[in-house]
C-alpha atoms as a PDB file:
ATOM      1  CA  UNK A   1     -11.225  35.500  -0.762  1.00  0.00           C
ATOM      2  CA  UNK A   2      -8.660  36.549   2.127  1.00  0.00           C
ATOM      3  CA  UNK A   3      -5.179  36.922   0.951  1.00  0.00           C
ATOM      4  CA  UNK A   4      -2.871  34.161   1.842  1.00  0.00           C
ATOM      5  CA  UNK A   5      -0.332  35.009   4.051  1.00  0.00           C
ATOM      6  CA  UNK A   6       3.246  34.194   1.930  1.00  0.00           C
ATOM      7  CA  UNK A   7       1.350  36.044  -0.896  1.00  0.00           C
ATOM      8  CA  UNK A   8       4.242  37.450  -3.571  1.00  0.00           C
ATOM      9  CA  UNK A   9       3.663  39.606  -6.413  1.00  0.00           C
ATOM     10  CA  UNK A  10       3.960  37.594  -9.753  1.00  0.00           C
ATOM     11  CA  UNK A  11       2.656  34.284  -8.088  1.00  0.00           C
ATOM     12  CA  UNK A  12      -0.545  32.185  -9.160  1.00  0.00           C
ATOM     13  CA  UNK A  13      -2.389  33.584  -6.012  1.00  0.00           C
ATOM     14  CA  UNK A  14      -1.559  36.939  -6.670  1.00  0.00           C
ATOM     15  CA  UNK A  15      -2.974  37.019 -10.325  1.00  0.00           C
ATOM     16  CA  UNK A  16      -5.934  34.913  -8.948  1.00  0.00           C
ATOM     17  CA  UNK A  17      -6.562  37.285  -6.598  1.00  0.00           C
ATOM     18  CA  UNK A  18      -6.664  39.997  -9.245  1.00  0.00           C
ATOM     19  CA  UNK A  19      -8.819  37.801 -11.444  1.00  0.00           C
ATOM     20  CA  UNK A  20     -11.147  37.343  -8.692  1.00  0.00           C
ATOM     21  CA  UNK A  21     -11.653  41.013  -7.276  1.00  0.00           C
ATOM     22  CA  UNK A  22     -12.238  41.866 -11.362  1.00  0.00           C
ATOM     23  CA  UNK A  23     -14.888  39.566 -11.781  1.00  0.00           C
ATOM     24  CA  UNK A  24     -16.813  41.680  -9.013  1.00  0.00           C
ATOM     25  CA  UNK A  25     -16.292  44.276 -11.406  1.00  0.00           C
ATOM     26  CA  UNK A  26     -18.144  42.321 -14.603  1.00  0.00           C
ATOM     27  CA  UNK A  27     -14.364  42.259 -16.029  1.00  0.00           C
ATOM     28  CA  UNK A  28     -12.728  38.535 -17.755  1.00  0.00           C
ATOM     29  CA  UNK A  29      -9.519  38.437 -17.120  1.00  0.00           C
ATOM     30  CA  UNK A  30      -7.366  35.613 -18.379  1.00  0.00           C
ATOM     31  CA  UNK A  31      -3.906  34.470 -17.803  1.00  0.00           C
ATOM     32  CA  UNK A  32      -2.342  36.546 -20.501  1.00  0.00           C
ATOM     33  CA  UNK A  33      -3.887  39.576 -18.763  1.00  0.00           C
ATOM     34  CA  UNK A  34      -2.742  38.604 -15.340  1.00  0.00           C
ATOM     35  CA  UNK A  35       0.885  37.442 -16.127  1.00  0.00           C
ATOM     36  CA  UNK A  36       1.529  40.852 -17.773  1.00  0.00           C
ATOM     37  CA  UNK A  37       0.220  42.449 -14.703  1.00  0.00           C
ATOM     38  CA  UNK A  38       2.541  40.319 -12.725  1.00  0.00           C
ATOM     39  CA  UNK A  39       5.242  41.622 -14.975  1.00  0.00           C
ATOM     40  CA  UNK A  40       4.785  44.895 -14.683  1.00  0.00           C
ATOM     41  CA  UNK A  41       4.806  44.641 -11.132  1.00  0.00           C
ATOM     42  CA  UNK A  42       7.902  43.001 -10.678  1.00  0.00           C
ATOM     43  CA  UNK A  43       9.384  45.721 -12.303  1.00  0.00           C
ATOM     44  CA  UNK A  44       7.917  48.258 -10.578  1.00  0.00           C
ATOM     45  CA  UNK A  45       9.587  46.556  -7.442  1.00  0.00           C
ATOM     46  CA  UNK A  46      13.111  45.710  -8.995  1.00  0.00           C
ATOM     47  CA  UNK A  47      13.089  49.914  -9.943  1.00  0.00           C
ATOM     48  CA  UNK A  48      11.650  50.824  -6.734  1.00  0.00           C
ATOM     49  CA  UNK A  49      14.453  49.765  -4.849  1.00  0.00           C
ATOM     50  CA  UNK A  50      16.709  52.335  -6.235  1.00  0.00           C
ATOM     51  CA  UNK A  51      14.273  55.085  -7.192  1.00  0.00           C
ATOM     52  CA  UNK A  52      11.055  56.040  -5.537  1.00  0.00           C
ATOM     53  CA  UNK A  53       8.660  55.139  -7.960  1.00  0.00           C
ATOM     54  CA  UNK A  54       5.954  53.894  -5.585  1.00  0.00           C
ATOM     55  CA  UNK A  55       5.326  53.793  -1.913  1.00  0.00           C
ATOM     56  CA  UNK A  56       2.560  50.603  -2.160  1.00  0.00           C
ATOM     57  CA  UNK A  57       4.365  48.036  -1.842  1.00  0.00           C
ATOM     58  CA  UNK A  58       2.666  45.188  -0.060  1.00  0.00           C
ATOM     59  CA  UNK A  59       1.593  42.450  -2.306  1.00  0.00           C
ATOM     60  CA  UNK A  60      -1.845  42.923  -1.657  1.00  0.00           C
ATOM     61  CA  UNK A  61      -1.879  45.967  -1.930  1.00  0.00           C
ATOM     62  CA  UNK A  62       0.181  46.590  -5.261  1.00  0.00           C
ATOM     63  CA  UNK A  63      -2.685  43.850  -6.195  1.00  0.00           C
ATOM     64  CA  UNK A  64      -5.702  46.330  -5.342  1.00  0.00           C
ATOM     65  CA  UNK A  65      -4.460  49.401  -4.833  1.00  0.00           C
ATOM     66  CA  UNK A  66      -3.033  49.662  -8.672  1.00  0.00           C
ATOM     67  CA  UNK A  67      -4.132  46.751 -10.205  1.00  0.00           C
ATOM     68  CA  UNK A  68      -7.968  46.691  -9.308  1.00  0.00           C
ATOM     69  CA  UNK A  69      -8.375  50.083  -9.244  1.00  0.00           C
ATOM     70  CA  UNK A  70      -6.845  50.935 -12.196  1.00  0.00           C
ATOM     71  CA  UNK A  71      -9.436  48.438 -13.901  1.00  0.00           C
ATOM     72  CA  UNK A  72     -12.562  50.459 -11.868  1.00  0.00           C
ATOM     73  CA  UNK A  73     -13.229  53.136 -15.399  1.00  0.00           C
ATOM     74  CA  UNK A  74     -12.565  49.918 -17.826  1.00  0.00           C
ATOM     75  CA  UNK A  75     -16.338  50.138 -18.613  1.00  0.00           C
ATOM     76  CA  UNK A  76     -15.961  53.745 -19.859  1.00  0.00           C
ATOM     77  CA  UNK A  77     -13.829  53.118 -22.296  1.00  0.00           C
ATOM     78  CA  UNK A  78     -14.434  51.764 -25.769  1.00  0.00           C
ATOM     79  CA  UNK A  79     -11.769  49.681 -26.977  1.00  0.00           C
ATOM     80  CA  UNK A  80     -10.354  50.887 -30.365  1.00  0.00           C
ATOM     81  CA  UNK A  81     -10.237  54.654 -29.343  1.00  0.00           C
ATOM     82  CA  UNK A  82      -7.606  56.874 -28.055  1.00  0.00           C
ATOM     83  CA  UNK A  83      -6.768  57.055 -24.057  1.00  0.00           C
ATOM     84  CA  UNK A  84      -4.162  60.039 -22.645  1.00  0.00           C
ATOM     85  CA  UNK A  85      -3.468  58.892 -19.438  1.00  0.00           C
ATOM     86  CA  UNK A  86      -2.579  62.429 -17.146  1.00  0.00           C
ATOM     87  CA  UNK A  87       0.082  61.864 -14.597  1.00  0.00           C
ATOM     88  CA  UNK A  88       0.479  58.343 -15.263  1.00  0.00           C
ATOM     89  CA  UNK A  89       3.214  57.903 -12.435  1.00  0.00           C
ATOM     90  CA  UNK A  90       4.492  54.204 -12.735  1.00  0.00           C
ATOM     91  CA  UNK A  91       2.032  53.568 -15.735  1.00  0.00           C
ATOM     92  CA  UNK A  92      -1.588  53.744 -13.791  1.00  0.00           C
ATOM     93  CA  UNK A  93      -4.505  53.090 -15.097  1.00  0.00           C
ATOM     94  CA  UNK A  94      -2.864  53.442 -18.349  1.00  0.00           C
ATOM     95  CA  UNK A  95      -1.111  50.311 -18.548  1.00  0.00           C
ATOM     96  CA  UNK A  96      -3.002  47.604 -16.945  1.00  0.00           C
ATOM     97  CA  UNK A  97      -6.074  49.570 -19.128  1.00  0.00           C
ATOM     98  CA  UNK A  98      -3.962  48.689 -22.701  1.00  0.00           C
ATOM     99  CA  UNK A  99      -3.608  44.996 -21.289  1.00  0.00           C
ATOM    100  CA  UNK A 100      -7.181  44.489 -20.648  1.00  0.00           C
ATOM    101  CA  UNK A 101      -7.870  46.326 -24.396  1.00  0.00           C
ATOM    102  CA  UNK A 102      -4.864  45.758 -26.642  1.00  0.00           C
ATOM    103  CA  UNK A 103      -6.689  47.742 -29.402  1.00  0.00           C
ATOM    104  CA  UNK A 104      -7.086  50.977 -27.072  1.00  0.00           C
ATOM    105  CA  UNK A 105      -4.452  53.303 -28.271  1.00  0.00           C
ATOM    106  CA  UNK A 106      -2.656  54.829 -24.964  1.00  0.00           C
ATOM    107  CA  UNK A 107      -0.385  58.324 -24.458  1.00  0.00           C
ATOM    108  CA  UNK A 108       0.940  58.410 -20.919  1.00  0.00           C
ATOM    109  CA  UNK A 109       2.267  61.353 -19.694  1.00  0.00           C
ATOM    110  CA  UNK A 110       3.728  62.695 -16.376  1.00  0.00           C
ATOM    111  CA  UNK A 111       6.238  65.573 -15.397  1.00  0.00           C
ATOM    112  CA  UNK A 112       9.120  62.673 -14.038  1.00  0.00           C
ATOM    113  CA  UNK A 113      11.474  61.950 -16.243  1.00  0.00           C
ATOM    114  CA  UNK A 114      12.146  58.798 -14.360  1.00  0.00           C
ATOM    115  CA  UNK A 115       8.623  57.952 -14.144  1.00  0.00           C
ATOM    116  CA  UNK A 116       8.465  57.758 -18.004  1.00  0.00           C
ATOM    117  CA  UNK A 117      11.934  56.078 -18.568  1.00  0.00           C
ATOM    118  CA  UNK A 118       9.972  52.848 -15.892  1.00  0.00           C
ATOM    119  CA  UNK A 119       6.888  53.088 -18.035  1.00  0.00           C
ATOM    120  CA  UNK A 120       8.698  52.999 -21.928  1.00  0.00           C
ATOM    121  CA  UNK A 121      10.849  50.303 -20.248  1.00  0.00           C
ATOM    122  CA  UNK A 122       7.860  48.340 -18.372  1.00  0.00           C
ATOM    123  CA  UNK A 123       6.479  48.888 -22.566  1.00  0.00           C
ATOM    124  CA  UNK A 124       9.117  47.549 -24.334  1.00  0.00           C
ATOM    125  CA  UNK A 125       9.488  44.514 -21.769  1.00  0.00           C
ATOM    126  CA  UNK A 126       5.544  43.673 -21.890  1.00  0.00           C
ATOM    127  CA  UNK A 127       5.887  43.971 -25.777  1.00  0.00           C
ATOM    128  CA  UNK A 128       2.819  46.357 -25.980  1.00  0.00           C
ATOM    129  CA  UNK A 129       1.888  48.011 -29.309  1.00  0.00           C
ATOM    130  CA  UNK A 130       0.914  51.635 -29.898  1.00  0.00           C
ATOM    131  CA  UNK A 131       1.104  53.062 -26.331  1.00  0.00           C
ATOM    132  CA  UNK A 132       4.037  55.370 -25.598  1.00  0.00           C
ATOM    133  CA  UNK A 133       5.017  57.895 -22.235  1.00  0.00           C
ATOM    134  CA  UNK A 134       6.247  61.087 -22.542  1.00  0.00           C
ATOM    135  CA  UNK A 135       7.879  63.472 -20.213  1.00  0.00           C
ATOM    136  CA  UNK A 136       5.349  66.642 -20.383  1.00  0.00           C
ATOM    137  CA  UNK A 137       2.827  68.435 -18.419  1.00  0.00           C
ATOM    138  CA  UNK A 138      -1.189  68.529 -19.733  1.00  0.00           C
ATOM    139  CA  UNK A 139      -0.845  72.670 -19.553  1.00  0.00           C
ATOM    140  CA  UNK A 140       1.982  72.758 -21.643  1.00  0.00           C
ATOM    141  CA  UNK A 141       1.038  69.472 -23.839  1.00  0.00           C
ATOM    142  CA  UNK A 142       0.172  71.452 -27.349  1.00  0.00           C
ATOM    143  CA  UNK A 143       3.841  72.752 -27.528  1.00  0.00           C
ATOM    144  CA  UNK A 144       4.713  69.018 -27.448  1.00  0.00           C
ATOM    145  CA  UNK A 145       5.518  67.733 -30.860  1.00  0.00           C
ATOM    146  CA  UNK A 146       5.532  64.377 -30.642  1.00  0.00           C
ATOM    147  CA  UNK A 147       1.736  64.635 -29.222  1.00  0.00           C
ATOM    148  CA  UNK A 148      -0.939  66.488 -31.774  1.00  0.00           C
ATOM    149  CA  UNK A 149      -3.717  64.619 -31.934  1.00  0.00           C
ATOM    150  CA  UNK A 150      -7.009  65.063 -29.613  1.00  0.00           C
ATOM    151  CA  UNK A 151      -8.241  62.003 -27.789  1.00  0.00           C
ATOM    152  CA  UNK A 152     -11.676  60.107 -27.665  1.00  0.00           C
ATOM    153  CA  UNK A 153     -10.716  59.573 -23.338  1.00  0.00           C
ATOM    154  CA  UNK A 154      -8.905  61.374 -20.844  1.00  0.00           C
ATOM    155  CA  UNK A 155      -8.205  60.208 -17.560  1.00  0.00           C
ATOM    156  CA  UNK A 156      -6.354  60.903 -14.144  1.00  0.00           C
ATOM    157  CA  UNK A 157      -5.996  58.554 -11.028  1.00  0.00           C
ATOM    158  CA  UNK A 158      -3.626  61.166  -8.841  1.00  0.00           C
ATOM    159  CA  UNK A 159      -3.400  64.179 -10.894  1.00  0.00           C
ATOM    160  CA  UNK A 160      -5.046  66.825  -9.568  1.00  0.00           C
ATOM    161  CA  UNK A 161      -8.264  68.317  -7.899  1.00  0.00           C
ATOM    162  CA  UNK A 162     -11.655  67.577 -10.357  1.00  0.00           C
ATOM    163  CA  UNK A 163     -11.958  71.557 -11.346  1.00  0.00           C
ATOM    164  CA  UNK A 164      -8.050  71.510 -12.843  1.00  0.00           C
ATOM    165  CA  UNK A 165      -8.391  68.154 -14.057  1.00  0.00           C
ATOM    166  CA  UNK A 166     -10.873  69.479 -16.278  1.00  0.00           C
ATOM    167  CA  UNK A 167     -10.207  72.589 -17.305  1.00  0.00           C
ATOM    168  CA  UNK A 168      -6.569  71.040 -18.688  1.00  0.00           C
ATOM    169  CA  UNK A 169      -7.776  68.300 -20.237  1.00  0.00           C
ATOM    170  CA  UNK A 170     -11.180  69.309 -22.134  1.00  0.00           C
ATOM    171  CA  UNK A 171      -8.648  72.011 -24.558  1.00  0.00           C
ATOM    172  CA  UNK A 172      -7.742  67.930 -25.988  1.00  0.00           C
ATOM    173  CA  UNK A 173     -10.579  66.001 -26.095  1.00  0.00           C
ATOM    174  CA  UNK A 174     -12.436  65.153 -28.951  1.00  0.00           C
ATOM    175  CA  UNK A 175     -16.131  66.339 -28.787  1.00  0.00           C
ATOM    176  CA  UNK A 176     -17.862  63.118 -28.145  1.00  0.00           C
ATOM    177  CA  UNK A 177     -14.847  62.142 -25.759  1.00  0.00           C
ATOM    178  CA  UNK A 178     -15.583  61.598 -21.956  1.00  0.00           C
ATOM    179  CA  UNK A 179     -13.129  62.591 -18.974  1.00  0.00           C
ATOM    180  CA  UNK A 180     -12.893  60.452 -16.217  1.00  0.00           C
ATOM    181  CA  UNK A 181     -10.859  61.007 -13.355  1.00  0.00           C
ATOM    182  CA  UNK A 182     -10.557  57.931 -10.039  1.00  0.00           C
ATOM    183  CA  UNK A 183     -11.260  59.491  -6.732  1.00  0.00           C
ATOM    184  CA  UNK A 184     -11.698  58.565  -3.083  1.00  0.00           C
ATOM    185  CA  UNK A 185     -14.229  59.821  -0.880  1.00  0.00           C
ATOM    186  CA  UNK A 186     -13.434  63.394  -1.749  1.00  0.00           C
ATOM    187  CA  UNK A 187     -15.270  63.348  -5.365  1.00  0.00           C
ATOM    188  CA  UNK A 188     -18.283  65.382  -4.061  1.00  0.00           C
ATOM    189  CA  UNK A 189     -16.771  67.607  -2.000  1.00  0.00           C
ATOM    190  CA  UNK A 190     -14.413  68.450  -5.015  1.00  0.00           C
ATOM    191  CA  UNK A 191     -18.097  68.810  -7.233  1.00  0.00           C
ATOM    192  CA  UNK A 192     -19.225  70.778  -4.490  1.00  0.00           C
ATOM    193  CA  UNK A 193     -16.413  73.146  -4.141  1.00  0.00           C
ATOM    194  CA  UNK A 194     -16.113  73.871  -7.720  1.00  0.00           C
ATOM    195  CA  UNK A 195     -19.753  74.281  -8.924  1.00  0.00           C
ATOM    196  CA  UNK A 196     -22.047  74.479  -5.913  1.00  0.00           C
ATOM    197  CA  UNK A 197     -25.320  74.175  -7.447  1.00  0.00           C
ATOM    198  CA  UNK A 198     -24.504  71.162  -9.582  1.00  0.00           C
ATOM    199  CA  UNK A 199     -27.230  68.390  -8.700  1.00  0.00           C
ATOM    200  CA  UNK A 200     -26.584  64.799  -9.970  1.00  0.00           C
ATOM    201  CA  UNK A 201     -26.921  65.003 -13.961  1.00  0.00           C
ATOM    202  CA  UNK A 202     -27.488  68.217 -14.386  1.00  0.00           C
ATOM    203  CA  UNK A 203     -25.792  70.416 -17.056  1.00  0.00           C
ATOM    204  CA  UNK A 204     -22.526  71.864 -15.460  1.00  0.00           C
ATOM    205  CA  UNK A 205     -21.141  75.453 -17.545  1.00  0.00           C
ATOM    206  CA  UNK A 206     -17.951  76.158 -17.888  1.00  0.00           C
ATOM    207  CA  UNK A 207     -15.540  78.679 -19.322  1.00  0.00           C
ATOM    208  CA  UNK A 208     -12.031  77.663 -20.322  1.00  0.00           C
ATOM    209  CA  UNK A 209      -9.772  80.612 -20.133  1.00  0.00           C
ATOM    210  CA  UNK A 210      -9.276  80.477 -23.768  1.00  0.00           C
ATOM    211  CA  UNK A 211     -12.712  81.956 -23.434  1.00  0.00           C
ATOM    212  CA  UNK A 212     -14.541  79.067 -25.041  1.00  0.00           C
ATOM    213  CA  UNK A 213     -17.708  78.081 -23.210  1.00  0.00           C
ATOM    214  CA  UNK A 214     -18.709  74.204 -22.699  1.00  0.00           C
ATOM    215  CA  UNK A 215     -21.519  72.872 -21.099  1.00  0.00           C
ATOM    216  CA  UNK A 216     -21.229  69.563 -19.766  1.00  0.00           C
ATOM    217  CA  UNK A 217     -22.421  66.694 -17.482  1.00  0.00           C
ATOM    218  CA  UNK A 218     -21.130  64.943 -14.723  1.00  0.00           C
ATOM    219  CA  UNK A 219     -21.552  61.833 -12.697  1.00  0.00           C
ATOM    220  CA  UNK A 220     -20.584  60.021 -10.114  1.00  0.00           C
ATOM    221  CA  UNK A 221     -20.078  56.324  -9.542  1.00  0.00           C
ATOM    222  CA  UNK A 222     -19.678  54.952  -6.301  1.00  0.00           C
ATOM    223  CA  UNK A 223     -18.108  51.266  -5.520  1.00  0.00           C
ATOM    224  CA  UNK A 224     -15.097  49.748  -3.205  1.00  0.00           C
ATOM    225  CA  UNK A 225     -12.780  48.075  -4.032  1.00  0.00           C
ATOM    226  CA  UNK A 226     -12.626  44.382  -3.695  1.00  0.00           C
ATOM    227  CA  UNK A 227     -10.194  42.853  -0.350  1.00  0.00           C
ATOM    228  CA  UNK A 228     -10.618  46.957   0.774  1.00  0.00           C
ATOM    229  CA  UNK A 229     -12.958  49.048   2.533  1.00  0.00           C
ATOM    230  CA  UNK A 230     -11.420  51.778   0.371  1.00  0.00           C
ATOM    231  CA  UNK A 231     -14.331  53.433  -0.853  1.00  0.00           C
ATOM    232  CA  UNK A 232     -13.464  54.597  -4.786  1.00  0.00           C
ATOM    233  CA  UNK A 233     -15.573  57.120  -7.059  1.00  0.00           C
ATOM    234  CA  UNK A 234     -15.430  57.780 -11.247  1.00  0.00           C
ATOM    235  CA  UNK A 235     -16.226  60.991 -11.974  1.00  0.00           C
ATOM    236  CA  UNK A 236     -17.403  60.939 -15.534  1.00  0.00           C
ATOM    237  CA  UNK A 237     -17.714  63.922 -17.244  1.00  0.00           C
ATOM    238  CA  UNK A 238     -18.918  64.455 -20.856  1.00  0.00           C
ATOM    239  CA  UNK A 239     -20.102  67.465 -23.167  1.00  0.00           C
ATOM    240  CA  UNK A 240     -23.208  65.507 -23.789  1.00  0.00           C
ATOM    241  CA  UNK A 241     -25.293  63.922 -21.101  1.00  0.00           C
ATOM    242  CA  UNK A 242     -24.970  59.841 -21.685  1.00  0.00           C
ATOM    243  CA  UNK A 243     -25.750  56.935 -19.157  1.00  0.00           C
ATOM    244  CA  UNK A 244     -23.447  55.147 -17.720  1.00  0.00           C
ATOM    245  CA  UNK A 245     -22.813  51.284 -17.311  1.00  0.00           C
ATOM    246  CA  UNK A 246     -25.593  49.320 -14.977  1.00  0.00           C
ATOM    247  CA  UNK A 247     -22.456  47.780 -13.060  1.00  0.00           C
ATOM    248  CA  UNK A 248     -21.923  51.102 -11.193  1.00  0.00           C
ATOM    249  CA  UNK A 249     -24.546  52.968  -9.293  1.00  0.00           C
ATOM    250  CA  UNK A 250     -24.608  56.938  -9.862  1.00  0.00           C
ATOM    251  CA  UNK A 251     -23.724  58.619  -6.475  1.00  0.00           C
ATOM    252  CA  UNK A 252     -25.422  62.367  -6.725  1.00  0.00           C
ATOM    253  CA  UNK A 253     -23.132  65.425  -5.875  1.00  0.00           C
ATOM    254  CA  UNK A 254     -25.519  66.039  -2.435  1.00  0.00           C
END
């Protein structure tokens, strides 16, 4: 459906056109869903004006550019579990992922302290339970008190290249947990760059420098996002080798 012209964040159109672009994505979404997105992103927009939280701001965009994508990994996670969102910047994917699965328990974290003050406001106004930001860096996130427990999913939209991604995180995930991390076009050149003779599933070693060895394996789904020729890719990785969901098609690392 092609965006209507006077399109404004928060409207009916705007949350139908969210609802819409999910469905290509197997995803329900309902009006309670939709009218906390819109929430969110009004205050995302009423903040942005004094502090540079965000530089999409285009209705549409804002719509598919956080909103959609943000939902792309909702298939990889099982509601119920624990999520630690890396770099969470205004609150994405962690936020519009608790919406979609109010059960998910969610840790956002980034290195702004502004960033988190949006997101525990954005939290308190949505009325969400059991999600929380803090201000702290994954390298520096078991000196964190508040923060102790390992996680069942880990996930970054804008945090970092693929190799650091996953040498930070894997120190905190629980060992049936799964890593994701949202990329562009660049996923397999990342792959590529960091372990050159990974092929498609194929067990990938690695050596944290703790010293501990993991073996893991890692995919790539390919899709693009809905009112977009953006082309988007989930990297999932995992220490055990598991399928993933029929609604994405495995790209290999060639």
């Amino acid at each position: 459906m092609p965006a209507p012209a006077d399109l404004k964040i928060g409207s009916d159109a705007w949350q139908q056109l969210i609802a819409e672009g999910a469905d290509r994505f197997n995803i329900s979404l309902h009006r309670g869903h939709t009218s906390l997105f819109a929430a969110h992103a009004q205050e995302l927009m009423v903040w942005n004006r004094k502090m540079n939280l965000t530089a999409i701001r285009s209705p549409l965009n804002v719509a598919v550019k956080h909103y959609l994508d943000s939902l792309l990994p909702a298939a990889f996670i099982n509601p119920g579990t624990s999520l630690l969102d890396v770099g969470s910047g205004a609150g994405f994917p962690g936020i519009p992922l608790k919406i979609i699965h109010p059960a998910l328990s969610v840790t956002l974290i980034d290195a702004s302290r502004k960033k988190v003050a949006f997101m525990n406001h954005v939290i308190r106004k949505l009325g969400l339970q059991d999600i929380r930001a803090h201000q702290v860096r994954i390298e520096n996130l078991k000196g964190h008190g508040s923060i102790h427990q390992m996680f069942d999913g880990i996930i970054c939209r804008a945090f970092s290249n693929l190799k650091t991604f996953v040498m930070c995180a894997l120190p905190h995930l629980n060992p049936t947990g799964t890593l994701i991390a949202l990329k562009g076009r660049e996923a397999g050149t990342e792959l590529k760059l960091w372990a050159p003779l990974q092929r498609g599933k194929a067990p990938l070693k690695v050596t944290l420098p703790a010293g501990v060895q993991e073996t893991l394996s890692v995919e790539i789904f390919k899709c693009a996002l809905p009112y977009s020729n953006a082309i988007r890719q989930v990297i999932v990785v995992r220490r055990r080798i598991s399928p993933g969901p029929e609604s994405l098609s495995p790209e290999n690392a060639n």
